[in-house]
N, C-alpha and C. Protein backbone atom coordinates (compact mmCIF):
# COMPACT_ATOMS: atom_id res chain seq x y z
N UNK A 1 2.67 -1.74 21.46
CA UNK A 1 3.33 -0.49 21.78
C UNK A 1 2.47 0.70 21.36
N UNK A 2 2.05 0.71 19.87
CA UNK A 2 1.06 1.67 19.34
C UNK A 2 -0.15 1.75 21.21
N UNK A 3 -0.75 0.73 20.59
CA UNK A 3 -1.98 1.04 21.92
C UNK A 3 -1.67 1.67 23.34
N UNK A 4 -0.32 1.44 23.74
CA UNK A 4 -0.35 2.45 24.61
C UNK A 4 0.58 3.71 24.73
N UNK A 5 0.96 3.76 23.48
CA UNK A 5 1.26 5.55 23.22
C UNK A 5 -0.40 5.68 22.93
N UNK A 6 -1.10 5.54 22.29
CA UNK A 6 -2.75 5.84 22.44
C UNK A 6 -3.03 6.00 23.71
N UNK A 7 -3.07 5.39 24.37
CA UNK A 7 -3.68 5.17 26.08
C UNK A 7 -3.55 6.06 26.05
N UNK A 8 -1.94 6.43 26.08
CA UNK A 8 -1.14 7.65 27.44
C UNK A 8 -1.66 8.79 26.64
N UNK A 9 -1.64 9.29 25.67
CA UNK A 9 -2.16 10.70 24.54
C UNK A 9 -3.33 10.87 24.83
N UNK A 10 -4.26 9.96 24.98
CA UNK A 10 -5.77 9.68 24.89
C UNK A 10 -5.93 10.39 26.16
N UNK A 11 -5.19 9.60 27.77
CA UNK A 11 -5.46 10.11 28.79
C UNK A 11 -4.89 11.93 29.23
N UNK A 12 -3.72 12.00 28.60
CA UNK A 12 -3.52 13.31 28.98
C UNK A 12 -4.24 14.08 28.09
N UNK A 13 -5.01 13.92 27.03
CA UNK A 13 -5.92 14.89 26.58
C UNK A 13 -7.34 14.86 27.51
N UNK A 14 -7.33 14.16 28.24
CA UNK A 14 -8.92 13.78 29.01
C UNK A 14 -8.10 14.68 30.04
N UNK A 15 -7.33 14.42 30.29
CA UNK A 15 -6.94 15.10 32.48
C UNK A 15 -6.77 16.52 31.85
N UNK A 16 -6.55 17.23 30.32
CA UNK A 16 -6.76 18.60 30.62
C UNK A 16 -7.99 19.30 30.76
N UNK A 17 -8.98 18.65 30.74
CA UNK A 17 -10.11 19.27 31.01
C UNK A 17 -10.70 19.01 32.46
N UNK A 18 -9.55 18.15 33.27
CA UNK A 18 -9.76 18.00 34.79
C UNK A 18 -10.67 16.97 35.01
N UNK A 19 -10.61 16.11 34.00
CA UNK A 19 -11.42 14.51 34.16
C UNK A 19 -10.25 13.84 34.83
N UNK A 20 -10.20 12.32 34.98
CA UNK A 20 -9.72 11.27 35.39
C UNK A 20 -8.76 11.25 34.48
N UNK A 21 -8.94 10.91 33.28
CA UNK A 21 -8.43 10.58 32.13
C UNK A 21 -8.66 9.21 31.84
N UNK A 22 -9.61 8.36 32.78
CA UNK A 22 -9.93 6.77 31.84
C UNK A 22 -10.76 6.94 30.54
N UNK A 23 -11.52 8.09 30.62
CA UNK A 23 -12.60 7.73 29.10
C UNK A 23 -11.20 8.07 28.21
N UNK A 24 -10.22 9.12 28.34
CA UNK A 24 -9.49 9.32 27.15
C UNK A 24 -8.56 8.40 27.13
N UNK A 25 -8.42 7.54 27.79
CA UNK A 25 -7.82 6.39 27.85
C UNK A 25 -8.13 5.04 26.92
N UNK A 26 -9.57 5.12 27.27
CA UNK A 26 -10.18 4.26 26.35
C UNK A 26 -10.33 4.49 24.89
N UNK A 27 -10.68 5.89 25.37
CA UNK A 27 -10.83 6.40 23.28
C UNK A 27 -9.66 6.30 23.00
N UNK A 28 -7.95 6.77 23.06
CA UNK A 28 -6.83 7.02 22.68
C UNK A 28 -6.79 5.22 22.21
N UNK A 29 -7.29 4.23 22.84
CA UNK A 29 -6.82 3.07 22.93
C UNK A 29 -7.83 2.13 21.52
N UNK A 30 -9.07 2.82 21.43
CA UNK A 30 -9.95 2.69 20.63
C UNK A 30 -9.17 3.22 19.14
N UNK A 31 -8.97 4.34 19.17
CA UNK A 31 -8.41 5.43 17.95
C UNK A 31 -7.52 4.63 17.50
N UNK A 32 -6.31 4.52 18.30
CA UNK A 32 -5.04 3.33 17.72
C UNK A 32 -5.02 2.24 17.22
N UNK A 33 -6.21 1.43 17.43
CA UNK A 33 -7.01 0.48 16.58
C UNK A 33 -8.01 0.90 15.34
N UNK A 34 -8.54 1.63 15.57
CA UNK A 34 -9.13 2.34 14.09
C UNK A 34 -8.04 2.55 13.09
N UNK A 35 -7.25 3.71 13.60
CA UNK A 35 -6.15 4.29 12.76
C UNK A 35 -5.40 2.99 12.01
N UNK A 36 -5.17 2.20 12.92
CA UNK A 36 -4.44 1.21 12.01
C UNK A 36 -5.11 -0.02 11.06
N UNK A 37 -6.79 -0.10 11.11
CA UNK A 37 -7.58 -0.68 10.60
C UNK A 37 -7.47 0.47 9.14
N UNK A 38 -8.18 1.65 9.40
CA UNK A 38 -7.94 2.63 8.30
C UNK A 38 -7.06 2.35 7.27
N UNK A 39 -5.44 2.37 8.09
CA UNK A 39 -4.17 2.66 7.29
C UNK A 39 -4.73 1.37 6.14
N UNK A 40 -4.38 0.54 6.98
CA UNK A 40 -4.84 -0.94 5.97
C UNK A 40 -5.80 -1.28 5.21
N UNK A 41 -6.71 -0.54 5.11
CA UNK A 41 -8.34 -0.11 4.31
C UNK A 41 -7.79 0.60 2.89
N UNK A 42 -6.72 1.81 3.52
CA UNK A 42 -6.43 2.92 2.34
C UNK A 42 -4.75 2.26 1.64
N UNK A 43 -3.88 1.55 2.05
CA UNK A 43 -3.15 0.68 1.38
C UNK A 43 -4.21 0.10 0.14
N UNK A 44 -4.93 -0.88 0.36
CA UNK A 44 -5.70 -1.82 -0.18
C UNK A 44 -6.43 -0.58 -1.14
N UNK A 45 -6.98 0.37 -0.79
CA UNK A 45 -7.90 1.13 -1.89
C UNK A 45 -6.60 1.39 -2.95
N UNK A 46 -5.48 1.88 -2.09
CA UNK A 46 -4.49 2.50 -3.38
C UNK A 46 -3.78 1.37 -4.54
N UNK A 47 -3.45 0.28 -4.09
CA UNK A 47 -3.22 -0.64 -4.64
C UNK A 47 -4.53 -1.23 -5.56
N UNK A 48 -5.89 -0.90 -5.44
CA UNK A 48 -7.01 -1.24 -6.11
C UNK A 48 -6.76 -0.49 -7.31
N UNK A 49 -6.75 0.91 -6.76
CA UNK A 49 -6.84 2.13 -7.97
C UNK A 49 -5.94 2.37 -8.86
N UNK A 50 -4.70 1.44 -8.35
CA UNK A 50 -3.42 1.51 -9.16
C UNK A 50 -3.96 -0.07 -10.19
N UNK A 51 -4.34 -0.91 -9.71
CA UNK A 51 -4.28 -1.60 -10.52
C UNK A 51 -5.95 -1.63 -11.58
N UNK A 52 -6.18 -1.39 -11.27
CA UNK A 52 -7.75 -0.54 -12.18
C UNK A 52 -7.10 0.49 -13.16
N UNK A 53 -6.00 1.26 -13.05
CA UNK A 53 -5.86 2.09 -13.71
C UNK A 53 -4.91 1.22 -15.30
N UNK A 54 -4.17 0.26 -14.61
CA UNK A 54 -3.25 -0.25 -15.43
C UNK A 54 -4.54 -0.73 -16.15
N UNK A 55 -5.24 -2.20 -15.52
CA UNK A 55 -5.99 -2.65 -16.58
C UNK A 55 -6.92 -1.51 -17.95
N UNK A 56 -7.58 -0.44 -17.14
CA UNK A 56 -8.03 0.47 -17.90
C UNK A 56 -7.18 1.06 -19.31
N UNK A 57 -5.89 1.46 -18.86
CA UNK A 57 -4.56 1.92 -19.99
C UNK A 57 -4.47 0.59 -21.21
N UNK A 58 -4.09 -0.59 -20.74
CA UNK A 58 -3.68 -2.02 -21.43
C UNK A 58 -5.14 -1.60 -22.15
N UNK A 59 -6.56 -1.86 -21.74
CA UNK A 59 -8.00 -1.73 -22.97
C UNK A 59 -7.19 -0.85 -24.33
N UNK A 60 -7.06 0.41 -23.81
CA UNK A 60 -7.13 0.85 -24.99
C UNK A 60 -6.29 0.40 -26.37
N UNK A 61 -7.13 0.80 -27.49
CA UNK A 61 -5.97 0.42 -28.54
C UNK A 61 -4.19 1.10 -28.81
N UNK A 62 -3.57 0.26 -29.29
CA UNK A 62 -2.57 1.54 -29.49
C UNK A 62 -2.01 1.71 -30.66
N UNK A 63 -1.57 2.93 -30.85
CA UNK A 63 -1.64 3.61 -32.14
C UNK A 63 -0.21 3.23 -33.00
N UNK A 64 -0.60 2.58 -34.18
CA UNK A 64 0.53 1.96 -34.65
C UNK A 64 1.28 2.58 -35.83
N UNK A 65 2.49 2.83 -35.59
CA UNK A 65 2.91 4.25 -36.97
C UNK A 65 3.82 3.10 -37.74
C-alpha cells in the first residue's frame, strides 16, 4: 500500500512540471522503500544508544552513604 501512495505522490510531483510522470513514479516508488529501510536503520540506532547508555550508567561506581 505504502509503495503506491509513493507511486501516485512521486507521479503527480513529476506531471507538475509537465513531464509524463513515470520517472516520478519510479522515484516516489524508490523513496517508499528507502524511507522505510531508514525508519528501521534509526529504530535500531535508538535502541543501540539506549542500551549503550544503560550499560555506560551500571560502570559507574555508586556512592554509598
Amino acid at each position: 500500500m505504502r509503495n503506491l501512495i509513493g507511486t501516485a505522490v512521486g507521479a503527480a510531483i513529476d506531471r507538475r512540471d509537465g513531464d509524463s510522470g513515470v520517472k516520478g513514479a519510479i522515484i516516489g516508488y524508490v523513496a517508499s522503500g528507502a524511507l522505510k529501510t531508514v525508519a528501521k536503520l534509526g529504530l535500531l540506532a535508538a535502541i543501540a544508544a539506549g542500551a549503550y547508555r544503560l550499560v555506560r550508567k551500571s560502570d559507574k561506581p555508586q556512592a554509598t552513604y
